[in-house]
Protein backbone atom coordinates (compact mmCIF):
# COMPACT_ATOMS: atom_id res chain seq x y z
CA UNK A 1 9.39 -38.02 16.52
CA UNK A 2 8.16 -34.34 16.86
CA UNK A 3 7.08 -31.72 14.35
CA UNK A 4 6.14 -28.09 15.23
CA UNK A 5 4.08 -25.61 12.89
CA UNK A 6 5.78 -22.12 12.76
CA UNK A 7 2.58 -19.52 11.14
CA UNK A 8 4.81 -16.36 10.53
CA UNK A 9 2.63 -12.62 10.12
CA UNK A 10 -0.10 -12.81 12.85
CA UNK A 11 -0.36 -9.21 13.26
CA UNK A 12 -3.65 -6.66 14.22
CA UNK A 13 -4.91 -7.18 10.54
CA UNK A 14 -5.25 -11.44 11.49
CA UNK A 15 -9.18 -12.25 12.75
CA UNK A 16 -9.56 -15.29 15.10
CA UNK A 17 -11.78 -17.01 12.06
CA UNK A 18 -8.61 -16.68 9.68
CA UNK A 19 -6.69 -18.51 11.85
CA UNK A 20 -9.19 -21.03 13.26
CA UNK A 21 -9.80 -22.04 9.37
CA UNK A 22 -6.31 -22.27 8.71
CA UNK A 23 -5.89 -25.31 11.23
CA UNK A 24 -9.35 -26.53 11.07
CA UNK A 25 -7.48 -29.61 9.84
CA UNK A 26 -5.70 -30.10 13.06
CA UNK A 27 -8.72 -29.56 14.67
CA UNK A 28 -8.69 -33.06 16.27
CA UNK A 29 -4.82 -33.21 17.23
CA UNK A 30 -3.65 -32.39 20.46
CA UNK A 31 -0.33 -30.42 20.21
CA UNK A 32 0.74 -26.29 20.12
CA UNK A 33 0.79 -24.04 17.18
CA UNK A 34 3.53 -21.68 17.32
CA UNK A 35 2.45 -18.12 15.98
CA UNK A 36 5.34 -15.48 15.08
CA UNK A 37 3.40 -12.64 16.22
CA UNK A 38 4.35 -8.39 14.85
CA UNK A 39 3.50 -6.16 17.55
CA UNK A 40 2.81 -2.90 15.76
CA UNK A 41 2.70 -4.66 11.90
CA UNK A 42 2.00 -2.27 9.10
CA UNK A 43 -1.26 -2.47 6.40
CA UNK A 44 1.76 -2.84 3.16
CA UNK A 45 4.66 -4.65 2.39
CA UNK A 46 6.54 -2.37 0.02
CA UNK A 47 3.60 -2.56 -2.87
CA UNK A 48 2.06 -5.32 -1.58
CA UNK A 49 -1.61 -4.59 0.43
CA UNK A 50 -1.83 -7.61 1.77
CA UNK A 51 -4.84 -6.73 3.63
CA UNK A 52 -6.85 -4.48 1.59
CA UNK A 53 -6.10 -1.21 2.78
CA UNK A 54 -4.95 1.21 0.77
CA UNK A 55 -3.60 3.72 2.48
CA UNK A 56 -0.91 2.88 5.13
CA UNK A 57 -1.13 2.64 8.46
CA UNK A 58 0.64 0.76 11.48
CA UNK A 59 -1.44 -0.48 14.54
CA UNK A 60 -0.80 -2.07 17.37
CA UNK A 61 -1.81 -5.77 17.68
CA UNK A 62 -3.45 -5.05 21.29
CA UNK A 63 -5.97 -2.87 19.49
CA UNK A 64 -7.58 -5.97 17.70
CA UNK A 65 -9.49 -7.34 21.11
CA UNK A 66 -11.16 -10.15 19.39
CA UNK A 67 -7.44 -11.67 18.14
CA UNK A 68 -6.21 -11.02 21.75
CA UNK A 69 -8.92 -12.62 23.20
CA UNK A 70 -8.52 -15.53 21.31
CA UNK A 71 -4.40 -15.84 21.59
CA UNK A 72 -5.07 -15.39 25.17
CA UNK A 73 -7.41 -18.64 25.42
CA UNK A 74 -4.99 -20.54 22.95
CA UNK A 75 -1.87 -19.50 24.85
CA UNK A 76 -3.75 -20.87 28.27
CA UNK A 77 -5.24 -24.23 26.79
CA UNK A 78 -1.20 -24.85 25.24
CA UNK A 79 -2.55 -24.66 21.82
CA UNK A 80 -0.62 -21.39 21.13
CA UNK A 81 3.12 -20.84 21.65
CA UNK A 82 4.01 -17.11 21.06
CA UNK A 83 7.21 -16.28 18.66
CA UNK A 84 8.46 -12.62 18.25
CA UNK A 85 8.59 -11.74 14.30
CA UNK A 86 10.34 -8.59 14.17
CA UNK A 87 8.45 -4.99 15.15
CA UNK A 88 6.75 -3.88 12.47
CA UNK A 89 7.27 -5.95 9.19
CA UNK A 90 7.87 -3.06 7.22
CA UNK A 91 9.54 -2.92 4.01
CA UNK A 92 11.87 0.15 2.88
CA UNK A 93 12.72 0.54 -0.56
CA UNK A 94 16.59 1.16 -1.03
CA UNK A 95 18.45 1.18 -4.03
CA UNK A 96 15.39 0.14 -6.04
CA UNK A 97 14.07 -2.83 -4.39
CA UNK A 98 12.44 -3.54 -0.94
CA UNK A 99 14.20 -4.67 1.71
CA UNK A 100 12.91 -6.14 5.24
CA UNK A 101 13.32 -4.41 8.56
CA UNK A 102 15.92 -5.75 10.19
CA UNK A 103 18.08 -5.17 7.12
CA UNK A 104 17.01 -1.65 6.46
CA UNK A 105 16.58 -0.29 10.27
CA UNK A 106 19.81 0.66 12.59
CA UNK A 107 21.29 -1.13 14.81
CA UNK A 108 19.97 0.61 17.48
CA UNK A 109 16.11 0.77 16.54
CA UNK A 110 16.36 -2.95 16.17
CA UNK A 111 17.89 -3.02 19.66
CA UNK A 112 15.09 -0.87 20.89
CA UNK A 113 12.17 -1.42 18.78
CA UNK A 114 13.00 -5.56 19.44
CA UNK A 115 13.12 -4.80 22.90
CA UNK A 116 9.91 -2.55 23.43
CA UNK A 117 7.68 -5.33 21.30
CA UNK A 118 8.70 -8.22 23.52
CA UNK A 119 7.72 -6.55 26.59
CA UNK A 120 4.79 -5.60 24.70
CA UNK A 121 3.39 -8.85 23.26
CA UNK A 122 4.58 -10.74 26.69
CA UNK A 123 2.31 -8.07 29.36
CA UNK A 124 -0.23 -8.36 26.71
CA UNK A 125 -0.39 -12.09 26.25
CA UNK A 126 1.22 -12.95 30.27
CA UNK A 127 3.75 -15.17 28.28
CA UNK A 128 7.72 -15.61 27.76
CA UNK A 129 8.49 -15.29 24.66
CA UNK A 130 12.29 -17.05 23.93
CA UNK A 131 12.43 -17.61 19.86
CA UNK A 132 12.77 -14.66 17.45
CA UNK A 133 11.59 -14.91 13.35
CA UNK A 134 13.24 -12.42 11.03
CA UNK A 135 10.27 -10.58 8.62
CA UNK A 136 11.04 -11.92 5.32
CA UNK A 137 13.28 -14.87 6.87
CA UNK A 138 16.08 -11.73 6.49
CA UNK A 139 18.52 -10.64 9.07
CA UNK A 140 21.86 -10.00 9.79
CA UNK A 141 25.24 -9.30 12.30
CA UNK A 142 23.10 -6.71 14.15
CA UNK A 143 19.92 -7.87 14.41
CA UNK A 144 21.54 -11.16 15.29
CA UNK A 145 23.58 -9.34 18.37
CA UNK A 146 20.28 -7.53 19.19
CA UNK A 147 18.61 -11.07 19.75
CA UNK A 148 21.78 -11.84 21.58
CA UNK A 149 20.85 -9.41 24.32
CA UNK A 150 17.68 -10.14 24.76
CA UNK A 151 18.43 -13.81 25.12
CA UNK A 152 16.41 -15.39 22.40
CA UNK A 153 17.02 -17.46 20.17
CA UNK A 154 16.18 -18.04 16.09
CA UNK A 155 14.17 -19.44 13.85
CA UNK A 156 14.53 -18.85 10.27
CA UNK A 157 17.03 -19.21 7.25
CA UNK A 158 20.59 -18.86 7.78
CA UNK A 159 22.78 -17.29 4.65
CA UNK A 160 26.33 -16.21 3.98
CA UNK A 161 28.12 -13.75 5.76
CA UNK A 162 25.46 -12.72 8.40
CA UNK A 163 26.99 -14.47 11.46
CA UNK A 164 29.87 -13.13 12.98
CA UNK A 165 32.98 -14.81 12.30
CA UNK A 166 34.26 -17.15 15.06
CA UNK A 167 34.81 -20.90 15.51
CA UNK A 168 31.07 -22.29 16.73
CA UNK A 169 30.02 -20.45 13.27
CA UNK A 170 32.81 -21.72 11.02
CA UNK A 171 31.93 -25.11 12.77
CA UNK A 172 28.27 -24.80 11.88
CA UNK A 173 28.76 -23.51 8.81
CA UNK A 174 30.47 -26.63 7.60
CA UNK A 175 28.00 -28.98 9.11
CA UNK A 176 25.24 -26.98 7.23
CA UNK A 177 27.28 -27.04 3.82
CA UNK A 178 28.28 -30.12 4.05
CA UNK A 179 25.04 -31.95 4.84
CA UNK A 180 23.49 -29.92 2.31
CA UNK A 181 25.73 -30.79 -0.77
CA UNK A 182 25.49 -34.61 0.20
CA UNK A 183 21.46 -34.56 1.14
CA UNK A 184 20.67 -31.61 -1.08
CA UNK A 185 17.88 -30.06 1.65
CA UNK A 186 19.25 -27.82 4.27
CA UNK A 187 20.41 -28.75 8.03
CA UNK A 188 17.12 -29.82 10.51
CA UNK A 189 19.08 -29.68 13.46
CA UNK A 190 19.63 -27.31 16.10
CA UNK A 191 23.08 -25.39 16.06
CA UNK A 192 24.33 -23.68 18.72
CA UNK A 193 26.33 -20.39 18.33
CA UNK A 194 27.05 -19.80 21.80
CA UNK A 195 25.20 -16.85 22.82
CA UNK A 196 22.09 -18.20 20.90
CA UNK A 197 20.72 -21.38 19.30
CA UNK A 198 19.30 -21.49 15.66
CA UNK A 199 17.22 -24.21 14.05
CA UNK A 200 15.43 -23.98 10.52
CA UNK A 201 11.84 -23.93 9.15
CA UNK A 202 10.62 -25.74 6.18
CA UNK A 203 8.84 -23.83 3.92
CA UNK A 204 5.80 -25.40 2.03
CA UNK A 205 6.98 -26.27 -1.24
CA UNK A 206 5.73 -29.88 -2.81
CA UNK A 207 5.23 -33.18 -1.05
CA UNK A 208 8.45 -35.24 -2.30
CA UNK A 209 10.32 -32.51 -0.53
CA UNK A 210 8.98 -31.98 2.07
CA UNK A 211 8.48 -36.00 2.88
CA UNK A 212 12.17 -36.01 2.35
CA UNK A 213 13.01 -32.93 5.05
CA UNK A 214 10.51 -35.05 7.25
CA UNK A 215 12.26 -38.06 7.08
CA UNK A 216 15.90 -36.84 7.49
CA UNK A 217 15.16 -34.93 10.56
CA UNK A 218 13.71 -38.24 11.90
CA UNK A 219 16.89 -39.85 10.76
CA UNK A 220 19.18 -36.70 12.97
CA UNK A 221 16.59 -37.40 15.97
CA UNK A 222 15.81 -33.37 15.38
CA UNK A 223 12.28 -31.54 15.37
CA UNK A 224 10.74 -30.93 11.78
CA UNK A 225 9.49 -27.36 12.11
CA UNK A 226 7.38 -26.51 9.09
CA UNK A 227 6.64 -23.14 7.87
CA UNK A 228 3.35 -21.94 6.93
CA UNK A 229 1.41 -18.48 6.70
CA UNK A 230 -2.27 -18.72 7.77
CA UNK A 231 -3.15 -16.23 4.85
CA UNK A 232 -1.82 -18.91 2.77
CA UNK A 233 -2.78 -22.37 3.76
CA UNK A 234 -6.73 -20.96 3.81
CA UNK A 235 -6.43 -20.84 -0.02
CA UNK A 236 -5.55 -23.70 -2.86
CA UNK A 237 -2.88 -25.35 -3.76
CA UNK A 238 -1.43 -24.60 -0.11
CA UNK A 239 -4.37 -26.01 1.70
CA UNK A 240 -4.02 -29.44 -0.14
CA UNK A 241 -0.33 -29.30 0.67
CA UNK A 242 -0.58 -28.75 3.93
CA UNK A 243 -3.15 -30.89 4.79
CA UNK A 244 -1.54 -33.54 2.80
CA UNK A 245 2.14 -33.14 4.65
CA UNK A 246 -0.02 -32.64 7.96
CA UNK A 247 -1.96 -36.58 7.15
CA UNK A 248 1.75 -37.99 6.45
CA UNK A 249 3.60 -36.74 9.69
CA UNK A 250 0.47 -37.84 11.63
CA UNK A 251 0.12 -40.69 10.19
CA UNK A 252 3.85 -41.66 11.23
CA UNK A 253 2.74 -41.16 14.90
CA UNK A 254 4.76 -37.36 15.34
CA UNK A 255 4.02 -35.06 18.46
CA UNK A 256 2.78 -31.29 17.42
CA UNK A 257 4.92 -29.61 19.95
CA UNK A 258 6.04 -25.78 19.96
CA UNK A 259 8.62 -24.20 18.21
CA UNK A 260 10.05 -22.66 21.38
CA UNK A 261 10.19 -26.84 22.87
CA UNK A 262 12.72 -27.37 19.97
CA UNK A 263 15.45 -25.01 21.74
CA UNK A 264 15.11 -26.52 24.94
């Protein structure tokens, strides 16, 4: 059995001690991390400062050298795989509420701004980067066909309507319902729409759940891909979580592998 560790939001404002804390308790297990990485994040998510600055301002992740440094040493060793996570994580409000990038943004600047921050984060990091997170687990038809073209594939939640119509997605879209009414967690394994490949990510949420998305992606010989945020897992109740989910797979005998392994 395998597990991987997707950390969504590693961005300019992430230090090399934030993340090094976050997985202190993997310290002693070989495997890779997989790190969904923005290339030019913003300081605030709609209202939300996540990092302390008031006033708002995007930067570039190649500005923080101490953060490249490290990814660059991580990436080398194969402790770090590197995941895209959209451009710039920012949040627009519409209509009233916020909504994520790559539901407010054009077609177009999610064609090119997707296209510019992979080139960017791979000459920057000297990897190949092949799996694509959606900020805010949201995307849809066109930021789907923008992944499309730059042959990668996705990681992330899957809802209604945001494929585009054809028989590989009516065929996975019954295997995910299906499974789901009768096991009552969603699909582990990968699905293949034909120009891309998606698999999901297991959010933290309590231990009897997440046990039981463990154990029935063991029982579909699939990858358990668990979702965490480093910003999180540093403070309680997530750290107990996660270290107690981390002590159960382990304890089974699973192989930390990356998230971009899973695809292959």
């Amino acid at each position: 059995m395998t597990f991987a560790i997707r950390d969504d939001d590693i961005s300019y404002f992430t230090s090399p001690t934030e993340l090094k804390e976050a997985y202190s308790v993997l310290d002693d297990v070989r495997g890779t991390i997989s790190l969904a990485v923005v290339p030019d994040s913003v300081s605030k998510h709609g209202d939300v400062e996540p990092y302390g600055i008031v006033e708002a301002r995007q930067c570039k992740i190649g500005n923080n050298i101490p953060l490249v440094e490290h990814l660059r040493e991580g990436i080398l060793s194969g402790r770090y795989d590197i995941l895209l996570h959209g451009y710039s994580h920012e949040y627009k409000k519409v209509s009233g509420r916020w909504v994520p990038e790559m539901i407010w943004k054009s077609e177009e600047d999610i064609i090119n701004q997707l296209t510019e921050g992979k080139e960017y984060l791979e000459n920057l990091l000297g990897v190949r980067i092949s799996v694509f997170v959606a900020p805010n687990n949201s995307i849809d038809q066109r930021g789907i066909r923008a992944i499309e073209r730059l042959k990668m594939d996705f990681s992330g939640i899957i809802h209604l309507g945001d494929r585009e119509i054809n028989t590989r997605y009516i065929k996975n879209f019954v295997t995910r319902w299906v499974y789901r009414s009768i096991k009552g967690i969603p699909y582990g394994a990968l699905l293949d729409y034909g120009k891309h490949k998606e698999k999901y990510a297991y959010p933290l949420s309590n231990i009897q759940r997440l046990k039981k998305e463990y154990c029935e992606c063991k029982s579909l010989n699939a990858p358990f891909i668990l979702n965490t945020h480093y910003w999180d897992i540093r403070k309680e109740p997530s750290r107990r979580l996660f270290t107690e989910i981390m002590n159960y797979i382990l304890s089974d005998g699973a192989e930390l592998v990356s998230v971009s392994s899973c695809f292959e």
